[in-house]
C-alpha atoms as a PDB file:
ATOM      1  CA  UNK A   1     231.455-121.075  74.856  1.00  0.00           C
ATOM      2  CA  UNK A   2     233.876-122.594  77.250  1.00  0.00           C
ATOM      3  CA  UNK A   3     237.135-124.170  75.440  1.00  0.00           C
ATOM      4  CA  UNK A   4     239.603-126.300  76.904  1.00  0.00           C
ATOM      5  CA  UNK A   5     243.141-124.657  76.300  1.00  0.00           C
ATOM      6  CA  UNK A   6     244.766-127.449  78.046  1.00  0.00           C
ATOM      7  CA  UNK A   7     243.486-129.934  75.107  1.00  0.00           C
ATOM      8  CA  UNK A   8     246.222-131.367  72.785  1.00  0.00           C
ATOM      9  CA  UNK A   9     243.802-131.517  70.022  1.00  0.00           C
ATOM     10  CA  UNK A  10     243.857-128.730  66.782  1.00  0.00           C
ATOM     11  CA  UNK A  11     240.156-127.256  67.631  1.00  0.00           C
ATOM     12  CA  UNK A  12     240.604-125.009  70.861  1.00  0.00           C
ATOM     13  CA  UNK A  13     242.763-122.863  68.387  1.00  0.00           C
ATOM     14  CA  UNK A  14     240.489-122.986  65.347  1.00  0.00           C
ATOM     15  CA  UNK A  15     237.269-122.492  67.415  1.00  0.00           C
ATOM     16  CA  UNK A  16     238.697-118.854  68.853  1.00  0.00           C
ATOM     17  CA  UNK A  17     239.875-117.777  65.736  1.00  0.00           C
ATOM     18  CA  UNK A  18     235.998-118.873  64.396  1.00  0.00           C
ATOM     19  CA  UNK A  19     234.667-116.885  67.447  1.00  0.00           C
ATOM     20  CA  UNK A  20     236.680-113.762  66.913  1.00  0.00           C
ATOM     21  CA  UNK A  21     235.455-113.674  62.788  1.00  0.00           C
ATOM     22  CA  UNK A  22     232.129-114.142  64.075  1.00  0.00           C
ATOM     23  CA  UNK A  23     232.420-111.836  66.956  1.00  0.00           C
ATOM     24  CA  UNK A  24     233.545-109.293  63.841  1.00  0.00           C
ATOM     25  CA  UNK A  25     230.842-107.916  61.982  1.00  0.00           C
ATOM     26  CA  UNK A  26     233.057-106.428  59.129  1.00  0.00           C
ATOM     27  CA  UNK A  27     234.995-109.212  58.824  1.00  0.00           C
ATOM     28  CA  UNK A  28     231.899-111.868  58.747  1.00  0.00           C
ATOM     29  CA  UNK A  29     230.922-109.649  56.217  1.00  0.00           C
ATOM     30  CA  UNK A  30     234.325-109.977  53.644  1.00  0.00           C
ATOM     31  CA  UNK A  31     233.907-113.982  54.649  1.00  0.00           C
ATOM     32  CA  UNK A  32     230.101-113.826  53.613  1.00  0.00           C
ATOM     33  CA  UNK A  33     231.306-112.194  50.315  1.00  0.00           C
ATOM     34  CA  UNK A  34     233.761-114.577  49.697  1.00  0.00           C
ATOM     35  CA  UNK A  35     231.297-117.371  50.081  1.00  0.00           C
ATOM     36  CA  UNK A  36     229.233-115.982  47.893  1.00  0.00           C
ATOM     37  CA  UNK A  37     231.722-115.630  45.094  1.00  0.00           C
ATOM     38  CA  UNK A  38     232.832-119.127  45.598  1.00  0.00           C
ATOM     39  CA  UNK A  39     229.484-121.159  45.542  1.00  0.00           C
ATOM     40  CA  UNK A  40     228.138-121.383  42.186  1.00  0.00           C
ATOM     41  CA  UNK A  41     225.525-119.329  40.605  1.00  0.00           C
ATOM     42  CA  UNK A  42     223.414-122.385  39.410  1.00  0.00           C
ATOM     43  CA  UNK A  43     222.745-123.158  43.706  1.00  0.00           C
ATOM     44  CA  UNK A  44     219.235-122.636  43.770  1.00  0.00           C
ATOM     45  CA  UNK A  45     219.444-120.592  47.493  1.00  0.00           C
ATOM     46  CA  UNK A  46     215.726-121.430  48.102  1.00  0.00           C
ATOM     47  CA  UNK A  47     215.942-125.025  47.816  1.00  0.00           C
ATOM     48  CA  UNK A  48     218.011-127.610  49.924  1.00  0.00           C
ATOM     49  CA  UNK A  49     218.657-128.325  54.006  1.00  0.00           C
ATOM     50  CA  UNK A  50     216.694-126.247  56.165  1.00  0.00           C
ATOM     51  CA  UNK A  51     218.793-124.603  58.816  1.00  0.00           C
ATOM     52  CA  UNK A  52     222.297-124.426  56.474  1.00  0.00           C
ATOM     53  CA  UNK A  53     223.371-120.850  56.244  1.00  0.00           C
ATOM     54  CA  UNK A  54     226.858-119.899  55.301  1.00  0.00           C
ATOM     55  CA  UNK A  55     227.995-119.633  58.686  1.00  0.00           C
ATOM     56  CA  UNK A  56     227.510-123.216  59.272  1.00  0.00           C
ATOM     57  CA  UNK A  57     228.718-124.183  56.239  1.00  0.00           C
ATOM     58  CA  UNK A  58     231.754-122.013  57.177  1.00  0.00           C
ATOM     59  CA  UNK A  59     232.618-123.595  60.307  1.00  0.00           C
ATOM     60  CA  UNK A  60     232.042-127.622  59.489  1.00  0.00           C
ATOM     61  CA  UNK A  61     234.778-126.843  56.132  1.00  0.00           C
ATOM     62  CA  UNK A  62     237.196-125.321  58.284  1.00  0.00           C
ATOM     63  CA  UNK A  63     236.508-127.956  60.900  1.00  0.00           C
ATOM     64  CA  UNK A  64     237.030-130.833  58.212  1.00  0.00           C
ATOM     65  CA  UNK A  65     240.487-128.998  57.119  1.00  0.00           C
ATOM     66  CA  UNK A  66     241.459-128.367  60.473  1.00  0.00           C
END
């Protein structure tokens, strides 16, 4: 992915630190296990939008914090 460091904007910064968790397979791992404690046990993990995995889900909160 090519990212513009020259960019006033918050995102060049939050989308390396994204690509070095990912990039991390034991710490993608702790982050998986923390998502997993967070979202309730009632989710039904069969059911719901195609094509959502935690990763996604991961990136588009931090993105809406960010």
């Amino acid at each position: 992915m090519r990212i513009d460091f020259k960019s006033r904007e918050n995102i060049p910064p939050l989308l390396l630190r994204l690509q070095s968790i990912y990039a991390n397979l034991e710490l993608r791992s702790q982050v998986f296990s923390i998502l997993e404690k967070v979202l309730s046990p009632d989710i039904d993990r069969n059911n719901g939008r195609p094509g959502m995995e935690q990763w996604k889900i991961f990136v588009l909160g931090a993105v809406r914090l960010n």
